[in-house]
PDB file of N, CA and C in Angstrom:
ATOM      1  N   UNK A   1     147.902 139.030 126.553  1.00  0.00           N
ATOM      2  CA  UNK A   1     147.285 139.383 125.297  1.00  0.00           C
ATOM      3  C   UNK A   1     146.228 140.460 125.510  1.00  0.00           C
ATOM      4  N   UNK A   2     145.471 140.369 126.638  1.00  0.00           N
ATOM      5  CA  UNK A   2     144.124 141.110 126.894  1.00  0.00           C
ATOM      6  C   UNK A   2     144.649 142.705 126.970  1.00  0.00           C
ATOM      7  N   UNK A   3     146.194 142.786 127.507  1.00  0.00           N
ATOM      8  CA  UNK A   3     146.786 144.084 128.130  1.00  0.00           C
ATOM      9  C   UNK A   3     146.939 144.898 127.109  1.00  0.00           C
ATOM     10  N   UNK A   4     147.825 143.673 125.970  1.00  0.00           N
ATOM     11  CA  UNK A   4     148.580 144.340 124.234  1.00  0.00           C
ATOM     12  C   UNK A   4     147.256 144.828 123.812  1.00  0.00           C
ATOM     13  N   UNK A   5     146.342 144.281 123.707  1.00  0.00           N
ATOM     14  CA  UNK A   5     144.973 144.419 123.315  1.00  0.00           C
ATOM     15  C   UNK A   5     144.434 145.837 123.424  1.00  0.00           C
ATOM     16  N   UNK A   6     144.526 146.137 124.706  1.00  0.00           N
ATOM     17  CA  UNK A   6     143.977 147.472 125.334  1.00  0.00           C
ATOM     18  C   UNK A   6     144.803 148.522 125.397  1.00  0.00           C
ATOM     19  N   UNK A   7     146.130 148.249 125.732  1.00  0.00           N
ATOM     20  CA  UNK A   7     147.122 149.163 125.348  1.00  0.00           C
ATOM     21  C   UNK A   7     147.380 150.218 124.099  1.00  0.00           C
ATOM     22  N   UNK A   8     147.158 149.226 122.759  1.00  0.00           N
ATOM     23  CA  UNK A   8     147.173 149.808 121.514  1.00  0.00           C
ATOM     24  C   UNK A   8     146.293 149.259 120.750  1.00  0.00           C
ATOM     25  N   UNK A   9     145.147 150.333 120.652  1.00  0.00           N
ATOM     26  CA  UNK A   9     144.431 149.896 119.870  1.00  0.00           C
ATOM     27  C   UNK A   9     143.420 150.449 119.036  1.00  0.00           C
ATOM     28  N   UNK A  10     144.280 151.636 118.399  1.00  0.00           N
ATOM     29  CA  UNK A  10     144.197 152.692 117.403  1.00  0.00           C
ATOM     30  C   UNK A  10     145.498 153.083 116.824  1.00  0.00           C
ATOM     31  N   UNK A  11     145.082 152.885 115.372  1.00  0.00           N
ATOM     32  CA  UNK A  11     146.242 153.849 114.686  1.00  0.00           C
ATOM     33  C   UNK A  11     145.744 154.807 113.579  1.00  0.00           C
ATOM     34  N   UNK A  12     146.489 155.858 113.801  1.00  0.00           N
ATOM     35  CA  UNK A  12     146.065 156.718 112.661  1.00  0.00           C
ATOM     36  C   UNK A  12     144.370 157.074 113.191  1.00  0.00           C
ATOM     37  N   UNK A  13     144.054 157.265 114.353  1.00  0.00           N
ATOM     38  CA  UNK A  13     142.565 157.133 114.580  1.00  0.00           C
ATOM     39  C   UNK A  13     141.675 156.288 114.094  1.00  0.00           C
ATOM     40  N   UNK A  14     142.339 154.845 113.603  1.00  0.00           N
ATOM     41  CA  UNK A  14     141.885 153.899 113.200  1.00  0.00           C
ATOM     42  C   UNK A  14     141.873 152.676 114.421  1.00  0.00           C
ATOM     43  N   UNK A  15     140.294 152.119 115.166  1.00  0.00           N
ATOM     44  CA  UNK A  15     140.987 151.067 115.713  1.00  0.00           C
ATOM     45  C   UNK A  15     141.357 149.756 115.098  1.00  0.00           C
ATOM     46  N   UNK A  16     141.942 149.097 115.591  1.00  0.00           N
ATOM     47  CA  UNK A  16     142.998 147.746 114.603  1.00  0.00           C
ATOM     48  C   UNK A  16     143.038 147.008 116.063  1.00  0.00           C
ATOM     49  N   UNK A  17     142.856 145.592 115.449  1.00  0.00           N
ATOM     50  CA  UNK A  17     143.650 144.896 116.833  1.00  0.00           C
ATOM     51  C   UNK A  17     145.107 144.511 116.647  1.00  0.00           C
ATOM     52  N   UNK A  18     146.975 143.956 117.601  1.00  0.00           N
ATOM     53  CA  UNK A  18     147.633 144.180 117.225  1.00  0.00           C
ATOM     54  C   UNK A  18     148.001 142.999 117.458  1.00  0.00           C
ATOM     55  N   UNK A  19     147.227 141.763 117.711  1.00  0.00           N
ATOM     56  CA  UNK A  19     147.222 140.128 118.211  1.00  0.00           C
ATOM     57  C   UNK A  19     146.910 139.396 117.147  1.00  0.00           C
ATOM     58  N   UNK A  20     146.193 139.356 116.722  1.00  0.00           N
ATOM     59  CA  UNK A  20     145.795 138.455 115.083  1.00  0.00           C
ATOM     60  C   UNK A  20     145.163 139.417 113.694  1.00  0.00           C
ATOM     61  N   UNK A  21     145.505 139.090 112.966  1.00  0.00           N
ATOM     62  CA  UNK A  21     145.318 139.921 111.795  1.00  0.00           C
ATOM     63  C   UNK A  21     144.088 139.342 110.671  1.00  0.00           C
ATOM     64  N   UNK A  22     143.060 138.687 111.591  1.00  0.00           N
ATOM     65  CA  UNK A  22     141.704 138.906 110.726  1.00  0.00           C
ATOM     66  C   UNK A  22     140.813 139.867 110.732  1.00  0.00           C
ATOM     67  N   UNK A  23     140.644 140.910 111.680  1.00  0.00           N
ATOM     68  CA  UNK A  23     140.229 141.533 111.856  1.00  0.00           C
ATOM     69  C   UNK A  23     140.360 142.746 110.746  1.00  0.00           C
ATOM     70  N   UNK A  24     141.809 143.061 111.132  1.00  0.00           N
ATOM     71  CA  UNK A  24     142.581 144.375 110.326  1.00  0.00           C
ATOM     72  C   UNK A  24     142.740 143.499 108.575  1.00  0.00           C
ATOM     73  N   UNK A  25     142.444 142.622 108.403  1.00  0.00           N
ATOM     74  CA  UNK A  25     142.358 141.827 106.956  1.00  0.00           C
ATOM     75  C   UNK A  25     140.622 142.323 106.458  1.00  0.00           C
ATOM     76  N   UNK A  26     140.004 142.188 106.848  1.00  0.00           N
ATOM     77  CA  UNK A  26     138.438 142.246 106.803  1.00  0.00           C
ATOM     78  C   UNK A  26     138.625 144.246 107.101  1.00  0.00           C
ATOM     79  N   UNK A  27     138.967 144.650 107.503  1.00  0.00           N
ATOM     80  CA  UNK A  27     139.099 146.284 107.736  1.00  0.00           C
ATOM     81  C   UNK A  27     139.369 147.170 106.271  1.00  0.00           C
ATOM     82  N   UNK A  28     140.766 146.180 105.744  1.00  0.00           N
ATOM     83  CA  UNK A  28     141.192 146.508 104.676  1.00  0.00           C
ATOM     84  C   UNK A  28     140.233 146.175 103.444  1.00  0.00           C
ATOM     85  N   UNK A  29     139.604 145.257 103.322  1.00  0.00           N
ATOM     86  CA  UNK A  29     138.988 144.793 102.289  1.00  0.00           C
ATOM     87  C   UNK A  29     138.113 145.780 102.439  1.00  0.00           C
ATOM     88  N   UNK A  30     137.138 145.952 102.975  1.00  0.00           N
ATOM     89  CA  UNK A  30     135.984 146.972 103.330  1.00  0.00           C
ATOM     90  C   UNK A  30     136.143 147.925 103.022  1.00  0.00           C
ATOM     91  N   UNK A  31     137.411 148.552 103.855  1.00  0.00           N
ATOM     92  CA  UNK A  31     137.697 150.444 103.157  1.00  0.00           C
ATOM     93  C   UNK A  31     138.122 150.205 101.328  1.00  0.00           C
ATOM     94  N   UNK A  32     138.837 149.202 100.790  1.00  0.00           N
ATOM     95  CA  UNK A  32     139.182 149.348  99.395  1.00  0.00           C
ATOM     96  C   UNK A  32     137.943 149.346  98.960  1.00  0.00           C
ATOM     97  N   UNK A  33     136.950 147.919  99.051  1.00  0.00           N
ATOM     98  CA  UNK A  33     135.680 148.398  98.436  1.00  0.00           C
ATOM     99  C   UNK A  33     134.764 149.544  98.576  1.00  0.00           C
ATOM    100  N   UNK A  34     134.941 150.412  99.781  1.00  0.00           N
ATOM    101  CA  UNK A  34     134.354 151.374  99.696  1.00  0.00           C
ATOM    102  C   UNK A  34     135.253 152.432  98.674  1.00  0.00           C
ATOM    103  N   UNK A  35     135.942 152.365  98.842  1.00  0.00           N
ATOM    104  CA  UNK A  35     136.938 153.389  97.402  1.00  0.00           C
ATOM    105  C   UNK A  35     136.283 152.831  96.084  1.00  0.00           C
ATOM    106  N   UNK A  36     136.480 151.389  95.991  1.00  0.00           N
ATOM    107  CA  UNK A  36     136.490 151.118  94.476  1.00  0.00           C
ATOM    108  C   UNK A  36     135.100 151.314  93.884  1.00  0.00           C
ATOM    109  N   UNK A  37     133.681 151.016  94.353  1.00  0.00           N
ATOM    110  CA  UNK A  37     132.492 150.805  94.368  1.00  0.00           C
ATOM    111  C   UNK A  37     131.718 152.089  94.829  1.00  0.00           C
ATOM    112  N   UNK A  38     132.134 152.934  95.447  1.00  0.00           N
ATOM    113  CA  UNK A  38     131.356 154.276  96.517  1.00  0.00           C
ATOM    114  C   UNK A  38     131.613 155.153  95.183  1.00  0.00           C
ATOM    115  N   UNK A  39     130.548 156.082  94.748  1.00  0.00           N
ATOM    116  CA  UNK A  39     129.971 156.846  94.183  1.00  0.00           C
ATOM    117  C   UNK A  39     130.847 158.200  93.569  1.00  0.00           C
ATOM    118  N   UNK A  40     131.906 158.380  95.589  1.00  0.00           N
ATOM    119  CA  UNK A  40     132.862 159.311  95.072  1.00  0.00           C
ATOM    120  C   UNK A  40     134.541 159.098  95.413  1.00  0.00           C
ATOM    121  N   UNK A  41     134.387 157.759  95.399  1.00  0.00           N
ATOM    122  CA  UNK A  41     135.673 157.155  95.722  1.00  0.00           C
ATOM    123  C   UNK A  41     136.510 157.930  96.363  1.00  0.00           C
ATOM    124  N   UNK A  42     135.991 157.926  97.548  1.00  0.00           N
ATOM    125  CA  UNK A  42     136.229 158.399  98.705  1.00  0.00           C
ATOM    126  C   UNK A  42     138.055 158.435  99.212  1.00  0.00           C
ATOM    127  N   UNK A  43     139.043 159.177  98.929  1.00  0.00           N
ATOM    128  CA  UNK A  43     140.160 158.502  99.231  1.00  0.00           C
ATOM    129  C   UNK A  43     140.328 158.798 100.595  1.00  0.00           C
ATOM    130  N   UNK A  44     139.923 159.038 101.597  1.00  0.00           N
ATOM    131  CA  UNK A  44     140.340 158.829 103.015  1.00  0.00           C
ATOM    132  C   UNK A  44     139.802 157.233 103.179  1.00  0.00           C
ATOM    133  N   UNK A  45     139.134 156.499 102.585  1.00  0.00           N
ATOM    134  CA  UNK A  45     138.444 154.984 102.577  1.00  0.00           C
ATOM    135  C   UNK A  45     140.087 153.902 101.782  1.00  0.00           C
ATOM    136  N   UNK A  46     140.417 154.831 100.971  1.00  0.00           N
ATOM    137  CA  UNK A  46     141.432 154.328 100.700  1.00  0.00           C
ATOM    138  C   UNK A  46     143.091 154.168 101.269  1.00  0.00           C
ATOM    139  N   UNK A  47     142.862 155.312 101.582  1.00  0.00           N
ATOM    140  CA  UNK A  47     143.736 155.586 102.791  1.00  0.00           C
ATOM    141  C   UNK A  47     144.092 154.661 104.066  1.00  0.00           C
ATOM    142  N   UNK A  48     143.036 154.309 104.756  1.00  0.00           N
ATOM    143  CA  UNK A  48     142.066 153.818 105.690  1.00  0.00           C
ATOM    144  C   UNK A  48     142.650 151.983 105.280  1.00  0.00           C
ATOM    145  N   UNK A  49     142.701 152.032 104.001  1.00  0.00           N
ATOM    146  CA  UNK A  49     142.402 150.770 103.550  1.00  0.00           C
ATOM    147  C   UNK A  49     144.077 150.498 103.160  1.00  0.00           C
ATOM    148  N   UNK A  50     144.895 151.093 102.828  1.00  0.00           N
ATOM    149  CA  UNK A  50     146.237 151.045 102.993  1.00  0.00           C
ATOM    150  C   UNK A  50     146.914 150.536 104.523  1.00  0.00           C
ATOM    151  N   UNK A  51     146.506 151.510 105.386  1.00  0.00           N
ATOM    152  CA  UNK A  51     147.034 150.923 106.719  1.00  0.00           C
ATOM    153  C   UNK A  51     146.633 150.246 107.201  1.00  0.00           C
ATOM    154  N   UNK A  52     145.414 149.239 107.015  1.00  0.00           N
ATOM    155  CA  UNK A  52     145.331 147.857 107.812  1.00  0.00           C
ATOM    156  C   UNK A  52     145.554 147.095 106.813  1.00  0.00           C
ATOM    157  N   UNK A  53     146.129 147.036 105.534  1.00  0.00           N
ATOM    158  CA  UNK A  53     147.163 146.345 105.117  1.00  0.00           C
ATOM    159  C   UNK A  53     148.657 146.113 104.957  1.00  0.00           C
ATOM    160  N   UNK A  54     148.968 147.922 105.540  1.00  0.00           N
ATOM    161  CA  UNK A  54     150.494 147.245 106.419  1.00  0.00           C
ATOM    162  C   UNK A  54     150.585 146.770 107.203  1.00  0.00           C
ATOM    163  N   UNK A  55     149.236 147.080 108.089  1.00  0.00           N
ATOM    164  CA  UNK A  55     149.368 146.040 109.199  1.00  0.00           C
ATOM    165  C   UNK A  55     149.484 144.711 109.387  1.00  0.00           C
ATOM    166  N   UNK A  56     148.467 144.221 107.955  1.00  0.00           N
ATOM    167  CA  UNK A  56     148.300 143.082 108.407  1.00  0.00           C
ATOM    168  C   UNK A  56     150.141 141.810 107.206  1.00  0.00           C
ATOM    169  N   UNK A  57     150.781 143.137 106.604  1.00  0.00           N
ATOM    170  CA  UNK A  57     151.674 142.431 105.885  1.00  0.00           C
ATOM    171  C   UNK A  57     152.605 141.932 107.020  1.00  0.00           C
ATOM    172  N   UNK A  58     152.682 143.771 107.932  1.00  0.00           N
ATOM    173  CA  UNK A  58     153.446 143.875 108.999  1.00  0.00           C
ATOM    174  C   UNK A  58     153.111 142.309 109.823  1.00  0.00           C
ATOM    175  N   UNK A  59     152.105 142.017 110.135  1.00  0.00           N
ATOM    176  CA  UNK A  59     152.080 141.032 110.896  1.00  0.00           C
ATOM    177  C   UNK A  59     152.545 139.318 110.365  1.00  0.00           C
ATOM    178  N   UNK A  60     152.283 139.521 109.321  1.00  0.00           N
ATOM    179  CA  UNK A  60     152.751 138.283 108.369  1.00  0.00           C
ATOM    180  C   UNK A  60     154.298 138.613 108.195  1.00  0.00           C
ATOM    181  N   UNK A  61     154.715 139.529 108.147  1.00  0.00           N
ATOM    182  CA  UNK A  61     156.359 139.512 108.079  1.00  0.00           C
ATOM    183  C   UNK A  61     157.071 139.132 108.880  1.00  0.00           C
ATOM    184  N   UNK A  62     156.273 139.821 110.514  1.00  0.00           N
ATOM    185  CA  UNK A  62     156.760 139.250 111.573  1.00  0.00           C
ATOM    186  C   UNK A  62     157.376 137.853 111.958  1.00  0.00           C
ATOM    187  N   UNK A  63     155.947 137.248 111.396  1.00  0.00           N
ATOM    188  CA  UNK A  63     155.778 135.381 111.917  1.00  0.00           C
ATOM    189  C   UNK A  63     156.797 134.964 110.701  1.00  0.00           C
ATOM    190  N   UNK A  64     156.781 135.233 109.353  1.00  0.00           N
ATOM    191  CA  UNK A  64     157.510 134.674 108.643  1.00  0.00           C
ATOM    192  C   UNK A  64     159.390 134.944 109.296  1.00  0.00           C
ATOM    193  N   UNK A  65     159.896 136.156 109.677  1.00  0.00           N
ATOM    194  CA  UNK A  65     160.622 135.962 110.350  1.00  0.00           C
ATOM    195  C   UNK A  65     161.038 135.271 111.200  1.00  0.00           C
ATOM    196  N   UNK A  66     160.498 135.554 112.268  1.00  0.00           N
ATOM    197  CA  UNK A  66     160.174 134.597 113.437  1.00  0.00           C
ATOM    198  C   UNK A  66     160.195 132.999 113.332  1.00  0.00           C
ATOM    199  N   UNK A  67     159.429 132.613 112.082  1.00  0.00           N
ATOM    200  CA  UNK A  67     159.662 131.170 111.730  1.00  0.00           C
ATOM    201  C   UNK A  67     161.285 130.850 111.099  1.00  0.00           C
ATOM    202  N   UNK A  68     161.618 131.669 110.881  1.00  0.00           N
ATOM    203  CA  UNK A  68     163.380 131.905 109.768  1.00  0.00           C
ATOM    204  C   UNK A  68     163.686 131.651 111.381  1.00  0.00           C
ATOM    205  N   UNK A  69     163.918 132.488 112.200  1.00  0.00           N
ATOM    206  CA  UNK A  69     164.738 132.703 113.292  1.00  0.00           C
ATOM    207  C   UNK A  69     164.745 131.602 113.677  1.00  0.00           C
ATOM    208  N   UNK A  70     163.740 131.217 114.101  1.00  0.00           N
ATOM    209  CA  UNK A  70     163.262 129.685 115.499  1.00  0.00           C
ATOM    210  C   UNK A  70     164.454 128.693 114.535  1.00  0.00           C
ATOM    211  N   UNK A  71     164.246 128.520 113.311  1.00  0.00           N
ATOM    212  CA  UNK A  71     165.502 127.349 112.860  1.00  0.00           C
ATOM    213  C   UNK A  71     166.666 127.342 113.120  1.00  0.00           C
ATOM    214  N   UNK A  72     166.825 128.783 113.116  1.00  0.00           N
ATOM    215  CA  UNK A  72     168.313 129.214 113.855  1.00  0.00           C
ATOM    216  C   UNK A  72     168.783 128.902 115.156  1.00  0.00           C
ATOM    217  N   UNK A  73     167.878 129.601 115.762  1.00  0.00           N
ATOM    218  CA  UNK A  73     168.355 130.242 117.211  1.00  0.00           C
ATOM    219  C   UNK A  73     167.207 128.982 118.137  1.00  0.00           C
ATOM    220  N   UNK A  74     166.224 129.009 117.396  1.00  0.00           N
ATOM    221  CA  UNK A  74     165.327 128.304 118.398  1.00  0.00           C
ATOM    222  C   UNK A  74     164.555 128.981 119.418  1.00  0.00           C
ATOM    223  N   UNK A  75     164.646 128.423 120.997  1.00  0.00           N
ATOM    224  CA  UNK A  75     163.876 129.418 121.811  1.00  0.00           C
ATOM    225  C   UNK A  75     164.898 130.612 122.207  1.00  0.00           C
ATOM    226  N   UNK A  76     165.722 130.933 121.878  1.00  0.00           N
ATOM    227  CA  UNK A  76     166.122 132.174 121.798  1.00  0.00           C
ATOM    228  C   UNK A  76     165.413 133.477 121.347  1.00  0.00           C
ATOM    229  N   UNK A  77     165.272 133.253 120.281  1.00  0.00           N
ATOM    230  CA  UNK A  77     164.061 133.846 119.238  1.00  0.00           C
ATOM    231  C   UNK A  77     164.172 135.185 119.870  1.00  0.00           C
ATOM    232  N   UNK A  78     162.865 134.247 121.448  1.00  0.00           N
ATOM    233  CA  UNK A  78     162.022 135.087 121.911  1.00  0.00           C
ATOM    234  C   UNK A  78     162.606 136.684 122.295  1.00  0.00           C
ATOM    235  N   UNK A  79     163.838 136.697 122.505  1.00  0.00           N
ATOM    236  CA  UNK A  79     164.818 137.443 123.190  1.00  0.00           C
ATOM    237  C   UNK A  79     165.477 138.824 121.996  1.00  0.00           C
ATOM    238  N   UNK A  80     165.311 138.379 120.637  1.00  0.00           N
ATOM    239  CA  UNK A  80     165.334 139.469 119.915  1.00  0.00           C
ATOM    240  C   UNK A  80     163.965 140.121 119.805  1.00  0.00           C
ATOM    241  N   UNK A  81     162.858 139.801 120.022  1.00  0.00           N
ATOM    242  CA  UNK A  81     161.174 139.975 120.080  1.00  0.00           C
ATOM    243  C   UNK A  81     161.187 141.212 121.653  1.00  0.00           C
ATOM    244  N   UNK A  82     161.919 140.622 123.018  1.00  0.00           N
ATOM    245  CA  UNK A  82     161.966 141.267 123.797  1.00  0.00           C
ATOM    246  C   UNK A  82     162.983 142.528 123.668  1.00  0.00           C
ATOM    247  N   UNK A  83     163.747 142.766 122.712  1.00  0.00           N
ATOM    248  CA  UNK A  83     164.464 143.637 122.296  1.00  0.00           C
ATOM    249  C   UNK A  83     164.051 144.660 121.712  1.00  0.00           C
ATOM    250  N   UNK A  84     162.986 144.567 120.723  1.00  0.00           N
ATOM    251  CA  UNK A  84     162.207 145.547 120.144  1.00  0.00           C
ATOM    252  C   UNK A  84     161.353 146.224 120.991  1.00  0.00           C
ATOM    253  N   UNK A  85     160.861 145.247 121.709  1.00  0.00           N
ATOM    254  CA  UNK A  85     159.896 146.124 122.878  1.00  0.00           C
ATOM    255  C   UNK A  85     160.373 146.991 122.955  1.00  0.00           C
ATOM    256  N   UNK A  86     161.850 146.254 124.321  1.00  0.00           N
ATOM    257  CA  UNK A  86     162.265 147.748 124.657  1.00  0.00           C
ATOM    258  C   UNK A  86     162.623 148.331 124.061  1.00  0.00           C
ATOM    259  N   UNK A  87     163.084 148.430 123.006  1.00  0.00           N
ATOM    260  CA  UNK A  87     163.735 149.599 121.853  1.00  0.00           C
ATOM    261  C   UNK A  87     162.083 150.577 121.844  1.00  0.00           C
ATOM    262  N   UNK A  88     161.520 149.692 121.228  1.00  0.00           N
ATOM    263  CA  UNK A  88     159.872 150.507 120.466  1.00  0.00           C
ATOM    264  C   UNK A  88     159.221 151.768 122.024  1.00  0.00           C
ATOM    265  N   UNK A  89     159.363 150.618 123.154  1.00  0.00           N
ATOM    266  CA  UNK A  89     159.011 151.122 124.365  1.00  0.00           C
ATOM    267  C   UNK A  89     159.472 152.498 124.573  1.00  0.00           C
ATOM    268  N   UNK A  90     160.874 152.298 124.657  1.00  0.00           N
ATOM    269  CA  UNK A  90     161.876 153.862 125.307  1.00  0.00           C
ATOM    270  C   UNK A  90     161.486 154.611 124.150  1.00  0.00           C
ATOM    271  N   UNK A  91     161.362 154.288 122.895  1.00  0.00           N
ATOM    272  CA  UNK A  91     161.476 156.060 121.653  1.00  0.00           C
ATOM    273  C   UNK A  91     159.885 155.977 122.082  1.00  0.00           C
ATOM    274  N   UNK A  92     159.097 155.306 122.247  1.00  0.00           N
ATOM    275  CA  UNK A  92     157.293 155.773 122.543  1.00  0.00           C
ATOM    276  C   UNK A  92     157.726 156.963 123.917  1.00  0.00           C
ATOM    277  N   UNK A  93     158.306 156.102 124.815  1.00  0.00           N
ATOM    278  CA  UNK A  93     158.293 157.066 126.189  1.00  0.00           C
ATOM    279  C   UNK A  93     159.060 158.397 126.047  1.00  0.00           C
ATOM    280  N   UNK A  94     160.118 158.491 125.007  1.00  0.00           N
ATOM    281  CA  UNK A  94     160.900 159.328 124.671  1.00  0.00           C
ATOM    282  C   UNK A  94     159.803 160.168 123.705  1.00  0.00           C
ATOM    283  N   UNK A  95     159.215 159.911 122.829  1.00  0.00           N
ATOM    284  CA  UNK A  95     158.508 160.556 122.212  1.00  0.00           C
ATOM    285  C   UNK A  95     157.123 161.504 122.688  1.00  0.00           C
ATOM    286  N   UNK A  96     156.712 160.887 123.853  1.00  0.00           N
ATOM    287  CA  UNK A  96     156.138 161.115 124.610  1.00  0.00           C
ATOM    288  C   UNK A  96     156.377 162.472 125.476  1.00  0.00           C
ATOM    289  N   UNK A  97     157.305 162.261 126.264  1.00  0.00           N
ATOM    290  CA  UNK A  97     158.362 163.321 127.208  1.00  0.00           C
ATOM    291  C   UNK A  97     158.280 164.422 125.952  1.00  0.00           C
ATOM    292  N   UNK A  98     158.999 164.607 124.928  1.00  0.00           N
ATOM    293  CA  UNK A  98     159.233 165.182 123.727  1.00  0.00           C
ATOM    294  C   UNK A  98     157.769 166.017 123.472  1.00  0.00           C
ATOM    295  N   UNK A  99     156.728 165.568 123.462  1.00  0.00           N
ATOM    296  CA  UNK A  99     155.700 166.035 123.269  1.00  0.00           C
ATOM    297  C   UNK A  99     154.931 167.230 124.336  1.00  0.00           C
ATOM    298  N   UNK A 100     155.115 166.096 125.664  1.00  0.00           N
ATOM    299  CA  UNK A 100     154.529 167.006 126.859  1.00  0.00           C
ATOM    300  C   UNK A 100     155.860 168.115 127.236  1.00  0.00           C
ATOM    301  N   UNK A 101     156.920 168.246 126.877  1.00  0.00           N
ATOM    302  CA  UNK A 101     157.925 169.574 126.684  1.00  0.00           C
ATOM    303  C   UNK A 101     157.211 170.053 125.786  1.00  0.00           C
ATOM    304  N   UNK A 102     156.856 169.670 124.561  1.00  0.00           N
ATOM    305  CA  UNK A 102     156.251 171.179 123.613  1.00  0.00           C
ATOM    306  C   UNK A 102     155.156 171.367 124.263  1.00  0.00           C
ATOM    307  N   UNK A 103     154.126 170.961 124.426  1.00  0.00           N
ATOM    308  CA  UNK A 103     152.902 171.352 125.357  1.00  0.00           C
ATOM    309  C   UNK A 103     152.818 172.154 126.852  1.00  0.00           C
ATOM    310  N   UNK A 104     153.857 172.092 127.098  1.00  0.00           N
ATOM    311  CA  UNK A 104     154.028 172.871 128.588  1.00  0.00           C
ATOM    312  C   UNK A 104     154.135 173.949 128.623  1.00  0.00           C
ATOM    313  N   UNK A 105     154.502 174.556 127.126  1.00  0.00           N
ATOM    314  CA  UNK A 105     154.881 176.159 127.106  1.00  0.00           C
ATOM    315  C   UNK A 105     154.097 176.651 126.881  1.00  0.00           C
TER     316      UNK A 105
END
């Protein structure tokens, strides 16, 4: 957890944690009230306040899945979860490579 933690932990130049979603819940509330209440309703606050609520749906979609699956499959589960990694993993590393080619020239 400590690794996922440190690994990713900015998006959008936003930091977010990507382990429990009280954090990025309390993130979101904050930037909307600063939109709704701030003087010049600031929309980068709103902005701001959009993506740590996909995050945190994202993370509730997950587990609600995940709970669908486990009835199914059970401890299998875990094994479509290790699938995305590597899927998510190789297009990051691929995306990556992709990047430091345009930068080299």
């Amino acid at each position: 957890m400590a690794m996922q933690t440190v690994s990713f932990s900015k998006i959008e130049g936003n930091s977010y944690n990507n382990v429990f979603s009280t954090g990025n819940l309390k993130k979101s509330i904050n930037s909307f009230s600063d939109y709704l209440f701030g003087s010049d309703h600031d929309v980068a606050s709103l902005k701001t306040a959009l993506i740590y609520i996909e995050l945190v749906f994202g993370f509730a979609g997950g587990a609600i899945i995940s709970a669908l699956l486990q009835l199914v499959l059970g401890a299998k589960t875990i094994w479509i979860a290790a699938v995305f990694i590597i899927v998510v993993g190789g297009y990051y590393a691929f995306m990556l490579y992709q990047r430091d080619q345009v930068w080299d020239y």
